[in-house]
Protein backbone atom coordinates (compact mmCIF):
# COMPACT_ATOMS: atom_id res chain seq x y z
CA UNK A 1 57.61 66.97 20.93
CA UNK A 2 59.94 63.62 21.43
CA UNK A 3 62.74 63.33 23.59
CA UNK A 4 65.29 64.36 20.70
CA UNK A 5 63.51 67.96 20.65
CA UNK A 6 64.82 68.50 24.72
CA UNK A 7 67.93 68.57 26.64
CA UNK A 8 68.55 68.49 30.03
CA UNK A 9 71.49 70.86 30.75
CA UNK A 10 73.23 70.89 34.54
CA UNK A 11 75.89 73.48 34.96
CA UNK A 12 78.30 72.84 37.61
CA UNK A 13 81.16 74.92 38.66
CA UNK A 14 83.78 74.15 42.03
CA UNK A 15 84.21 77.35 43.27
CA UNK A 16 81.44 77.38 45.81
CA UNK A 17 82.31 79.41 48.51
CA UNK A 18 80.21 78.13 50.98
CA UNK A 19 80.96 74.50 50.04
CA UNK A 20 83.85 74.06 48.17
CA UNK A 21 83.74 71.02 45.90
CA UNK A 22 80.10 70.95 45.77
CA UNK A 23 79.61 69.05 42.57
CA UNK A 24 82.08 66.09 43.90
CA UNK A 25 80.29 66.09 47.83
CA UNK A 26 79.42 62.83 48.57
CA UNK A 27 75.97 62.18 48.63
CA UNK A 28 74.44 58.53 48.96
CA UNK A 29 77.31 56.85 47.47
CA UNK A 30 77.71 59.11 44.69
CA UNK A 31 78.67 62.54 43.96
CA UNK A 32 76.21 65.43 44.35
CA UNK A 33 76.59 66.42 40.28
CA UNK A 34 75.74 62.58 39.22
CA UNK A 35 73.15 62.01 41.66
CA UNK A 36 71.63 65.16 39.82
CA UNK A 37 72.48 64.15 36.62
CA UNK A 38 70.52 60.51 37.62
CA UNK A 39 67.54 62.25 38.36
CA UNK A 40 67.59 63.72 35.69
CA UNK A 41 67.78 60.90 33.42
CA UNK A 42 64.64 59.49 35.22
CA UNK A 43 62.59 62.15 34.40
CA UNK A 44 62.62 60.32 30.66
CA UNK A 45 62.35 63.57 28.63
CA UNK A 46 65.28 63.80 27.24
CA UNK A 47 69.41 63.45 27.19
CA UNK A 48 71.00 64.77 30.16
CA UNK A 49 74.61 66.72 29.68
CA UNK A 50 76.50 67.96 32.16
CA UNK A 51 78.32 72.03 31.56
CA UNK A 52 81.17 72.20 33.69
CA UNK A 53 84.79 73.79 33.17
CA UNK A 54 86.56 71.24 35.86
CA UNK A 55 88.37 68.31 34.47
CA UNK A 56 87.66 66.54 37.91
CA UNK A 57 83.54 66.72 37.10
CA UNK A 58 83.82 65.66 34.20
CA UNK A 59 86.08 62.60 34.88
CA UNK A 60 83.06 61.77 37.73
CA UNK A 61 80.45 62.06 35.31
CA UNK A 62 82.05 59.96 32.63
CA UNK A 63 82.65 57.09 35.13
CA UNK A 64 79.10 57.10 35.43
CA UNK A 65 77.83 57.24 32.13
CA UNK A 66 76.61 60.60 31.65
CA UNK A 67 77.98 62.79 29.03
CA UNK A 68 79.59 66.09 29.84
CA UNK A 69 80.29 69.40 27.74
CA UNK A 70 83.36 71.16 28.75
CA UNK A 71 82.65 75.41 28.85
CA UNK A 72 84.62 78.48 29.88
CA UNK A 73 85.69 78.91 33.42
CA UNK A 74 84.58 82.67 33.13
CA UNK A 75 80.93 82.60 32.97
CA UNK A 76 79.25 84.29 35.81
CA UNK A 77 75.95 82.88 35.41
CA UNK A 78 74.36 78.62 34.80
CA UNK A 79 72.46 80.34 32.08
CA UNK A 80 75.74 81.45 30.06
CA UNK A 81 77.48 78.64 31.01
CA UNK A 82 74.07 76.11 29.36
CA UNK A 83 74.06 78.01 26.50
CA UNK A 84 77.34 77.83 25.40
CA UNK A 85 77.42 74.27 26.40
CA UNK A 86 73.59 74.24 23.71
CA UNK A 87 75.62 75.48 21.44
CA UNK A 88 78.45 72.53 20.91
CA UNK A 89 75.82 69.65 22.31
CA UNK A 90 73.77 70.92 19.25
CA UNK A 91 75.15 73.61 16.90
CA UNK A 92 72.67 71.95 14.58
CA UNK A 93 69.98 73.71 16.24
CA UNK A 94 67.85 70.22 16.38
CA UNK A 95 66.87 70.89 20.30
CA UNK A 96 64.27 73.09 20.64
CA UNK A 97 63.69 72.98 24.78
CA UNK A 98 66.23 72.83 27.27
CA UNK A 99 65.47 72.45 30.67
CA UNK A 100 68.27 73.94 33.61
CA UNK A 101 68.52 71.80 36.05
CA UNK A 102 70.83 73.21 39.10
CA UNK A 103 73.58 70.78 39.82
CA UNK A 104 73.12 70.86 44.03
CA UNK A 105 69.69 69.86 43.75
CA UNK A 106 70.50 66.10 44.30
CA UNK A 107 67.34 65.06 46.34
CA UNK A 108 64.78 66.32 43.16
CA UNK A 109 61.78 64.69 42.25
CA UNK A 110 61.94 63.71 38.32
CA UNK A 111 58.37 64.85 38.56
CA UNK A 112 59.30 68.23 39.15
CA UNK A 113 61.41 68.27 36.04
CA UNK A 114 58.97 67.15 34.18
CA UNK A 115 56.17 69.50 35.20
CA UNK A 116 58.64 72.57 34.26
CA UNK A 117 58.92 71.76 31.04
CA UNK A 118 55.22 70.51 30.32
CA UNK A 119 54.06 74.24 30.66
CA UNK A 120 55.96 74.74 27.16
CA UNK A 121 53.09 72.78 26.01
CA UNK A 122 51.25 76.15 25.86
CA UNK A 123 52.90 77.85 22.59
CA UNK A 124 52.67 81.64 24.12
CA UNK A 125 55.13 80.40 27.21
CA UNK A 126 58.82 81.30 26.68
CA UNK A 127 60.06 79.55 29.96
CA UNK A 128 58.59 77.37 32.70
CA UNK A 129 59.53 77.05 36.22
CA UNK A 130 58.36 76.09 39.58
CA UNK A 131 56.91 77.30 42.80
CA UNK A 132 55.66 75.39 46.08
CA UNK A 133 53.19 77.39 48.47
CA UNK A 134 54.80 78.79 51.74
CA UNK A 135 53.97 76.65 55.25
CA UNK A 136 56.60 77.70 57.32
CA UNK A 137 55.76 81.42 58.73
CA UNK A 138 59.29 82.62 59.29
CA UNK A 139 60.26 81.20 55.09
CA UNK A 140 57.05 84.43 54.48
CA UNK A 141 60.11 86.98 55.31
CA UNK A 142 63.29 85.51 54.72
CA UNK A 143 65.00 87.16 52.14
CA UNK A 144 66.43 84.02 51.18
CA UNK A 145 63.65 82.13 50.36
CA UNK A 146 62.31 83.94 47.10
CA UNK A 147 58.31 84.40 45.99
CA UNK A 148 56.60 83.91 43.11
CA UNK A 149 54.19 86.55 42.14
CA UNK A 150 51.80 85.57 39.87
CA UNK A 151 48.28 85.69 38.57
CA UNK A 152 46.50 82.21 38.16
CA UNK A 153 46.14 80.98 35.01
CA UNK A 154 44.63 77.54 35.54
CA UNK A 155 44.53 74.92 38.86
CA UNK A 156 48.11 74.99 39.84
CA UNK A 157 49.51 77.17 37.09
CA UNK A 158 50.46 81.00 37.72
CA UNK A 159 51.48 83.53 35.08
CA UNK A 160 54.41 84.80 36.64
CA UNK A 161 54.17 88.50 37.27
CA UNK A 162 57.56 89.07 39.56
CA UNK A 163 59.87 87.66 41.43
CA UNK A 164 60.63 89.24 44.75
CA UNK A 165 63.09 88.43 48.16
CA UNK A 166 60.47 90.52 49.79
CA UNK A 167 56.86 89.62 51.62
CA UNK A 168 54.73 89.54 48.68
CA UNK A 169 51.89 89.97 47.70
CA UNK A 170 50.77 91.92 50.63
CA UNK A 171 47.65 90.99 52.16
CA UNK A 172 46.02 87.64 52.77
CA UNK A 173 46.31 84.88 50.89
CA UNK A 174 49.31 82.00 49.90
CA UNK A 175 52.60 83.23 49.11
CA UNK A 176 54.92 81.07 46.47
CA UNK A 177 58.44 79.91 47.30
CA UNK A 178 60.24 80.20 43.95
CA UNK A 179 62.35 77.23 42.93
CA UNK A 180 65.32 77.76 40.36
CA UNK A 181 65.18 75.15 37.85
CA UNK A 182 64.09 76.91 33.93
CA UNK A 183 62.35 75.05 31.28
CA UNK A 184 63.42 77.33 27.98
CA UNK A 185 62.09 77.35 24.14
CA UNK A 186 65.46 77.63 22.26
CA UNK A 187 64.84 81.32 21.02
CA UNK A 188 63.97 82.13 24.82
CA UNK A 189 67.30 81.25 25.94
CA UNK A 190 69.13 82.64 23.12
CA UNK A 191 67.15 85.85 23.92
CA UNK A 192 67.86 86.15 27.26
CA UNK A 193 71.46 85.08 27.56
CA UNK A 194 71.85 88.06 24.70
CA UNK A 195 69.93 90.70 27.21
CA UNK A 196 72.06 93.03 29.39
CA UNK A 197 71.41 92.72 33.25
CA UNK A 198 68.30 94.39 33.60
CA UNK A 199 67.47 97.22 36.21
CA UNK A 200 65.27 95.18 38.49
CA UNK A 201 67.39 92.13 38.37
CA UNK A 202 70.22 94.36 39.72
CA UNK A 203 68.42 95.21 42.34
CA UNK A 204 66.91 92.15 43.72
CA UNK A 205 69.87 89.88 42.60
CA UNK A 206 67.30 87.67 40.65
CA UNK A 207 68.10 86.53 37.27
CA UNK A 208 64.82 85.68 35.79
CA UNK A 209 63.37 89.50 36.26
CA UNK A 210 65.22 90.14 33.13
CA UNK A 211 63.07 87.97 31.05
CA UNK A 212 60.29 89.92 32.23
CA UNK A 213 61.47 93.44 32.20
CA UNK A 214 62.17 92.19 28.29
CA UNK A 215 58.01 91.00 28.02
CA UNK A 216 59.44 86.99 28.39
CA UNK A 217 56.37 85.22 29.61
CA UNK A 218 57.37 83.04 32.49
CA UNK A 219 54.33 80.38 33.65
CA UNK A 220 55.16 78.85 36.85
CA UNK A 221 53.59 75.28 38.01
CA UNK A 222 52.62 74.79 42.00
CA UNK A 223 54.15 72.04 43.27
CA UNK A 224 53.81 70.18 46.48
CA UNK A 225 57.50 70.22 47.34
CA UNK A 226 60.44 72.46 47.83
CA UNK A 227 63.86 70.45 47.04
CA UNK A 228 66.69 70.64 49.23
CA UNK A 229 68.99 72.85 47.55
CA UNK A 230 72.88 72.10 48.91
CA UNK A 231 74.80 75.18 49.94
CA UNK A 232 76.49 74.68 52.96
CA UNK A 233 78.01 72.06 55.27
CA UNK A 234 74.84 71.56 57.29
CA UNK A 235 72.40 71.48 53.76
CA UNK A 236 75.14 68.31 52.47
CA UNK A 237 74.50 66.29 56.08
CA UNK A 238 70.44 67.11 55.22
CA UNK A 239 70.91 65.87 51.81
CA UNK A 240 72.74 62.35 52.63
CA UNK A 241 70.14 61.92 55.51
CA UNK A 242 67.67 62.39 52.91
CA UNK A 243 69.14 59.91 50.15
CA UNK A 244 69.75 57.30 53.51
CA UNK A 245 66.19 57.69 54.07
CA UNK A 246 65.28 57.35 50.82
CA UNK A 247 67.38 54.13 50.13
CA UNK A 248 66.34 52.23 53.49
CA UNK A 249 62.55 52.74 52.09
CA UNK A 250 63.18 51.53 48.61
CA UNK A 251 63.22 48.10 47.27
């Protein structure tokens, strides 16, 4: 595969309701939805676009060199909202991975990027994602903080098997904080954004069951790090401490 074959999609909508404005927050110097969208870029795989249905994103992106697709304002989901956004980026059909990168993830790792879309490597995998093991006890029941179950398929590789807000598996033994970011073959997406909400995704209020309720094989990479994902006043003052950090220590 080249870079031509991928494309880095980042949906971003305003109407947080924990953080309004969320893609314009200022983080570092910059707002939250191009500090993504730059750390995206440096993961070198592949162009980086920007969904979005607010005139005000898109103006922000532009200024800083990123491209933008402009989408409906009705789609409920950052899987509808990349596809349609696929579809007039590339109506030629010429990508053949996308990778969904959420747009409040503005302290991520290119690495990470990268090592969700290297498990498409392996032809039988319809989407890749990421998981970090749990250290913090009280992360082991928080509802919140959602597990990866899955069966090992190589060092640091797990077949995913669910996807679950509750303590699991039982017993002992490492449990798998699930991280939202969706490496997708073409046909995978076009699959799944064409599935009905499925039963168990209803239920647990987790998007990526209905893959597998529909036989989708999901392969999940361990990772050594969690990133901060931005959802409320106190996770923005986190984020810029982070990128201050981060900017004192570099060069």
């Amino acid at each position: 595969m080249s870079p031509t074959d991928t494309l880095i999609l980042i949906p971003a909508r305003m109407a947080s309701t924990r953080l309004p404005g969320k893609p314009l927050a200022d983080v570092g110097g910059r707002p939250m939805i191009v500090e993504v969208a730059r750390r995206s870029a440096a993961a070198d795989i592949g162009k980086v676009v920007v969904a979005t249905d607010d005139d005000g994103v898109r103006a922000a992106v532009e200024a800083a060199g990123f491209a933008v697709s402009m989408t409906r304002a009705d789609h409920t989901t950052g899987s509808d909202r990349i596809f349609e956004a696929l579809g007039r980026v590339d109506p030629a059909g010429q990508v053949t991975r996308i990778v969904n990168v959420q747009g409040d993830l503005p302290t991520i790792d290119p690495a990470l990027i990268r090592a969700a879309l290297d498990l498409l490597d392996d032809p039988a995998v319809d989407i890749g994602t990421l998981a970090a093991q749990i250290t913090v006890d009280e992360e082991r029941t928080n509802p919140n903080v959602v597990k990866a179950v899955g069966s090992e398929v190589a060092p640091g590789r797990l077949r995913a098997l669910y996807f679950t807000r509750a303590t699991a598996p039982f017993g002992e033994g490492p449990l798998f904080h699930h991280i939202g970011l969706y490496a997708y073959r073409r046909p995978a997406l076009e699959r799944f954004v064409a599935l009905p909400p499925s039963p168990l995704e209803s239920r647990e209020k987790l998007e990526q069951l209905r893959a597998l309720e529909a036989g989708m094989r999901i392969d999940v990479a361990v990772v050594d790090t969690v990133p901060l994902g931005v959802d409320t006043p106190h996770d923005l003052e986190k984020a810029r401490a982070i990128l201050a950090a981060e900017s004192r220590t570099t060069p």
